[in-house]
Structures are given as C-alpha cells and as structure tokens.
N, C-alpha and C. Protein backbone atom coordinates (compact mmCIF):
# COMPACT_ATOMS: atom_id res chain seq x y z
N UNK A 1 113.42 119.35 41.18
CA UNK A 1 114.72 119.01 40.64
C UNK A 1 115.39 117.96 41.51
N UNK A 2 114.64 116.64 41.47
CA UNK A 2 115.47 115.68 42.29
C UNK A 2 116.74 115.00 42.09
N UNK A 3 117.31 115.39 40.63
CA UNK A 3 118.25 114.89 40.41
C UNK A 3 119.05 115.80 38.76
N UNK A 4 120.39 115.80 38.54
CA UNK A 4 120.67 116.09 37.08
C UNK A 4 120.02 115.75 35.76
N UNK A 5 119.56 114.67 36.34
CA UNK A 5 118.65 113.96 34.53
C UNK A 5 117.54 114.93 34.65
N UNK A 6 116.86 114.82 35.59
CA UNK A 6 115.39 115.52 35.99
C UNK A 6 115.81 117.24 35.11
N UNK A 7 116.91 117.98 36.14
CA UNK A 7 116.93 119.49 35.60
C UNK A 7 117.72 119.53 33.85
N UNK A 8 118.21 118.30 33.43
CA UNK A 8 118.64 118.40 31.95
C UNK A 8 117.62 118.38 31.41
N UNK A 9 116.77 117.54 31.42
CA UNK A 9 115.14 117.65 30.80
C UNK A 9 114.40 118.68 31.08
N UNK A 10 114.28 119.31 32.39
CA UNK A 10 113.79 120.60 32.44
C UNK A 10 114.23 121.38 31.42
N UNK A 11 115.25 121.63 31.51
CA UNK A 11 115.77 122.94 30.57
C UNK A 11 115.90 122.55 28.79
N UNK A 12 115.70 121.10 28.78
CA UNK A 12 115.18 120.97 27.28
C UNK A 12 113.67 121.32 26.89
N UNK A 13 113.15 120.85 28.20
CA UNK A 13 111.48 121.14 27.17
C UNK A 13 111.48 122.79 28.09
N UNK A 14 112.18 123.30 28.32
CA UNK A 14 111.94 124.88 28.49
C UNK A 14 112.54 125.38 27.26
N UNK A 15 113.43 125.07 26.77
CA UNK A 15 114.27 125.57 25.24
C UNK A 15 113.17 124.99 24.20
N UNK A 16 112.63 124.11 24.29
CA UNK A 16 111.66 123.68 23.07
C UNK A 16 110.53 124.91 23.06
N UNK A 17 109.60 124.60 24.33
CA UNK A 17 108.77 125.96 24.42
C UNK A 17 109.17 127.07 24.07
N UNK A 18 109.72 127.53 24.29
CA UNK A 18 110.21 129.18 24.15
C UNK A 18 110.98 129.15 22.74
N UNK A 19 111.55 128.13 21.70
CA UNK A 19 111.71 127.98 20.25
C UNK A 19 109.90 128.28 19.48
N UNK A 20 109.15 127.22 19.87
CA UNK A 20 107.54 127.30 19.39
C UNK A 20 107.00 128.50 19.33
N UNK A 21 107.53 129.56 20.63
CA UNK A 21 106.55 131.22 21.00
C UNK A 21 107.59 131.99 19.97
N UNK A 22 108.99 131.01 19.63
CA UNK A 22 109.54 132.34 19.18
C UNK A 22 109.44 132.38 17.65
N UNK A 23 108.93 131.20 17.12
CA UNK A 23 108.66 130.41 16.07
C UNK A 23 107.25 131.56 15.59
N UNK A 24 106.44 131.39 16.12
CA UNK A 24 105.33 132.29 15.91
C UNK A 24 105.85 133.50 15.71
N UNK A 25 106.37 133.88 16.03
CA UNK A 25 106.69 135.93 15.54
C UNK A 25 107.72 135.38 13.97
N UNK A 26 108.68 134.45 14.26
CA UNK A 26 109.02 134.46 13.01
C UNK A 26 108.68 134.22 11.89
N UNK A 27 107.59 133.18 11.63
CA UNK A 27 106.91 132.67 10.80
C UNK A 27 105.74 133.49 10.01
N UNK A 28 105.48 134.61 11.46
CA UNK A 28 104.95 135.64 10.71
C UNK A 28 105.68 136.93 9.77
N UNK A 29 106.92 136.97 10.06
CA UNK A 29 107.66 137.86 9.63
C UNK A 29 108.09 137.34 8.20
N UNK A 30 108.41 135.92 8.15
CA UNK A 30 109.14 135.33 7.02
C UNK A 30 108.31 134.81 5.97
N UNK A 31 107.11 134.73 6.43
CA UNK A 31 106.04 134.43 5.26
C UNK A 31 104.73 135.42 5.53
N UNK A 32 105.21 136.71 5.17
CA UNK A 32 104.23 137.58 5.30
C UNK A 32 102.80 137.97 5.16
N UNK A 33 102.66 137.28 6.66
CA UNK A 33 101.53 136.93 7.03
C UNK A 33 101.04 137.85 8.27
N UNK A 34 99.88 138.72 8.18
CA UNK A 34 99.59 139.96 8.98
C UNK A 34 99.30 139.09 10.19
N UNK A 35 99.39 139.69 11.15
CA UNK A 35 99.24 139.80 12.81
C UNK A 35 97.77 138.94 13.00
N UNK A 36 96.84 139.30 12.34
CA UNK A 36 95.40 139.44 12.63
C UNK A 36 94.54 138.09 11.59
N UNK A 37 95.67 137.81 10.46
CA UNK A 37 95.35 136.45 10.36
C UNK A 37 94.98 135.18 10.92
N UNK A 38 93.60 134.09 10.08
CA UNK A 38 93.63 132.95 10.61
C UNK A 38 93.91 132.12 11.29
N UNK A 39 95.68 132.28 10.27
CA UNK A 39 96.59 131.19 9.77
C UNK A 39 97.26 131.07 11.45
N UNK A 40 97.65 132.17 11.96
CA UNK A 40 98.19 131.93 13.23
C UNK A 40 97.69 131.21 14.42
N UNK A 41 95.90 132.07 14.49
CA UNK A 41 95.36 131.35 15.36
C UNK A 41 94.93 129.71 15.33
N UNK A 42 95.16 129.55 14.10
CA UNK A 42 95.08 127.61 13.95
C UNK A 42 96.08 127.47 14.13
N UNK A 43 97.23 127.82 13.69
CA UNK A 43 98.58 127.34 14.28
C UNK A 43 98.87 127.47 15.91
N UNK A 44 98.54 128.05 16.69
CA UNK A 44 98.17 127.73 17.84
C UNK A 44 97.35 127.19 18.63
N UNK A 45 96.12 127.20 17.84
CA UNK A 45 94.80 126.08 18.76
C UNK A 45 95.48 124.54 18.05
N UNK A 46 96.16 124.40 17.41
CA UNK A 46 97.15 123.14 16.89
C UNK A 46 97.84 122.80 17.79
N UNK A 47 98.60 123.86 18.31
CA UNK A 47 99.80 123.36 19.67
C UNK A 47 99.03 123.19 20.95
N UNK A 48 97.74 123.77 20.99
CA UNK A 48 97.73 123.93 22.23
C UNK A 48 97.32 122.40 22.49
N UNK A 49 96.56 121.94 22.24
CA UNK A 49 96.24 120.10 22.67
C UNK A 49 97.31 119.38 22.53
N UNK A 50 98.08 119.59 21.23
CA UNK A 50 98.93 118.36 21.29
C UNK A 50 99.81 118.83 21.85
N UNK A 51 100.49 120.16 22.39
CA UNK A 51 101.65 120.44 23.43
C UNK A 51 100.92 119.36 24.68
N UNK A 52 100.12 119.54 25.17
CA UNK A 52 99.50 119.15 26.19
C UNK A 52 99.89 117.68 26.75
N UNK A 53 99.29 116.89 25.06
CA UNK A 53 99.67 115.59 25.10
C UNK A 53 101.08 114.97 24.99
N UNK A 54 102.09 116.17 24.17
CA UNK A 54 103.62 115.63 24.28
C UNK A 54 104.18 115.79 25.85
N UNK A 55 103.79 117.01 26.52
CA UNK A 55 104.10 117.52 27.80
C UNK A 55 103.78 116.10 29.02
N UNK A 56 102.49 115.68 28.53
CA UNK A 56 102.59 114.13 29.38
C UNK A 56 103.17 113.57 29.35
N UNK A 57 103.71 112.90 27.84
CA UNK A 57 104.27 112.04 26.97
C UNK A 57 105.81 112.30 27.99
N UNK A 58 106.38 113.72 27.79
CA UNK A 58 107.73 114.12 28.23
C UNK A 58 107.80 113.85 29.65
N UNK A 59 106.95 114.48 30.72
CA UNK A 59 106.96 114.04 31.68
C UNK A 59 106.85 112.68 32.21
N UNK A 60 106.17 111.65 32.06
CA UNK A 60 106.31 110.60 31.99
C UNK A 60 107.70 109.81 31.71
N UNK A 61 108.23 110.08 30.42
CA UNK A 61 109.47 109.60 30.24
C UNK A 61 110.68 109.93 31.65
N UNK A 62 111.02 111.34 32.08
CA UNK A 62 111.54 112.08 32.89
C UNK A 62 111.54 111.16 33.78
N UNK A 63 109.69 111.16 34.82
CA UNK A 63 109.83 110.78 36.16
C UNK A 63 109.29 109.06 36.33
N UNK A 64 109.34 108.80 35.08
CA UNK A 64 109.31 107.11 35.49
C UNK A 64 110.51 106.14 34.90
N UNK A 65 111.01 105.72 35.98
CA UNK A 65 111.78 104.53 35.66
C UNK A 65 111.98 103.43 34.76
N UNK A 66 109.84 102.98 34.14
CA UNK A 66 110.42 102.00 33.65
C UNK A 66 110.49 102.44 32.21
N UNK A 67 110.03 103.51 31.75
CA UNK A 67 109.98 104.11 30.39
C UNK A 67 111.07 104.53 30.09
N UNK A 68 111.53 103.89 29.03
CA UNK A 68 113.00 103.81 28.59
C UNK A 68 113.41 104.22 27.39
N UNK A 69 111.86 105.17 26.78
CA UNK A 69 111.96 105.83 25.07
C UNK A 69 110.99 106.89 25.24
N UNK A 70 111.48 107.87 24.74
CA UNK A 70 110.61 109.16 24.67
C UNK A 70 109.62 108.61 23.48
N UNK A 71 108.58 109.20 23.99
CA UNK A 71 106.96 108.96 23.08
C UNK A 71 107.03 109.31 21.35
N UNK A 72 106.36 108.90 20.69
CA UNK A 72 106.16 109.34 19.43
C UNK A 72 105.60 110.74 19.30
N UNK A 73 105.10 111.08 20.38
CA UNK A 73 104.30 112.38 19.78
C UNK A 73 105.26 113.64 20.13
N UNK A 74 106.34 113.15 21.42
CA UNK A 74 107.53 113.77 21.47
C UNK A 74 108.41 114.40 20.20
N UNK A 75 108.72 113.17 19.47
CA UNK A 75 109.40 113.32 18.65
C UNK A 75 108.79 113.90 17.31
N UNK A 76 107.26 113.92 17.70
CA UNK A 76 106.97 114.71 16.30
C UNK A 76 106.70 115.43 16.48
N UNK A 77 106.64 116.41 17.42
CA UNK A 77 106.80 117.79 18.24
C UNK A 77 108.20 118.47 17.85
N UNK A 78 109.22 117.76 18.21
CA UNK A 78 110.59 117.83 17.65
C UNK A 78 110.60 118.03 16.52
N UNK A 79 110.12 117.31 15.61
CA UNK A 79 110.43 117.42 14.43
C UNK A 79 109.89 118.63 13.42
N UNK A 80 108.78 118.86 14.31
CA UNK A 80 107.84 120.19 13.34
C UNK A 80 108.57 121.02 14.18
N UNK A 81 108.93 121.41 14.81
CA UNK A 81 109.95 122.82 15.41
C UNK A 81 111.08 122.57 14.82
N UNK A 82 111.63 121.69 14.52
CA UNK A 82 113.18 122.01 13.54
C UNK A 82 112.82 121.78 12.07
N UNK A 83 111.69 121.59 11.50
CA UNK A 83 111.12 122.09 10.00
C UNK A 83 110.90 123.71 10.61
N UNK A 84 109.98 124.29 11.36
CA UNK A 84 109.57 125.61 11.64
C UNK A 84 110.90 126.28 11.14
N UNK A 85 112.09 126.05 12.44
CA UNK A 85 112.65 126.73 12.59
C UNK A 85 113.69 126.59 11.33
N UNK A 86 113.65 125.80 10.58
CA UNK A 86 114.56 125.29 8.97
C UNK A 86 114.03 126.75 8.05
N UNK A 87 112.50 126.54 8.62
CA UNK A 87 111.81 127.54 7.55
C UNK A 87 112.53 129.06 7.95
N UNK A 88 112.48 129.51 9.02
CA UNK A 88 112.77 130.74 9.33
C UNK A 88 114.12 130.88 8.93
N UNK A 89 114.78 130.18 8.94
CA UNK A 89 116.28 130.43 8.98
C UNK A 89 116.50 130.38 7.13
N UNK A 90 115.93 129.85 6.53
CA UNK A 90 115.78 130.16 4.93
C UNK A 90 115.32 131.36 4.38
C-alpha cells in the first residue's frame, strides 16, 4: 500500500472478487440450477484464466505510471459481473 490510489484499487478489485464468489451461490439459487451441475463448473474454469488475465491487466494499470486506461479485458470483467449481478437481483 504505497500510496491512496494503490489501497482504492485494492479494495475495488477485492469488492469485484468477492461480488463473482458471491455471484456463484446466487445464480445458483435464482436459476435453479443443482449444486452438482456442469453449468457451474464451466462457469468457473471460465473465470479462472481470464480472472488471471484481467488481474494483470488491473495490476499493471495500478503500479505503472505510464498506463493511463484500464485494459479491455478489465472492463469486460466489469461488465459480465453487473449483467450477473442484474440477473440475480431480477
């Protein structure tokens, strides 16, 4: 935490993560879909690479200077967690 920008971004991509884990229990609840289904485990071998690759993407932006726009894959990370979470809340 070398600085305020640094721990504001921390605690955004900690609120994003923990929306995605919480996204999974809901998505199973709201489109009743059993525990032991497929559908979940592709929906997570899905996040798990491309979290990976936005998590660079994010970090990068954070601790370098000359990057002056969060990544595309950022924002489409963003964007499928506030469809997810659109869904649950319907």
């Amino acid at each position: 935490m070398s600085s305020v920008r640094s721990l504001l971004f921390t605690s955004v991509l900690v609120v994003l993560f923990l929306t995605c884990e919480a996204n999974a229990f809901f998505l199973k609840f709201v489109l009743w879909i059993p525990p032991n289904n497929r559908l979940n485990i592709i929906r997570l071998a899905f996040w798990l690479p491309f979290g990976a690759h936005v998590l660079r993407e994010f970090h990068e932006f954070v601790t370098d200077v000359n990057v002056k726009k969060i990544g595309p894959h950022v924002w489409l990370a963003i964007a499928i967690l506030v469809l997810e979470c659109l869904l649950c809340y319907r």
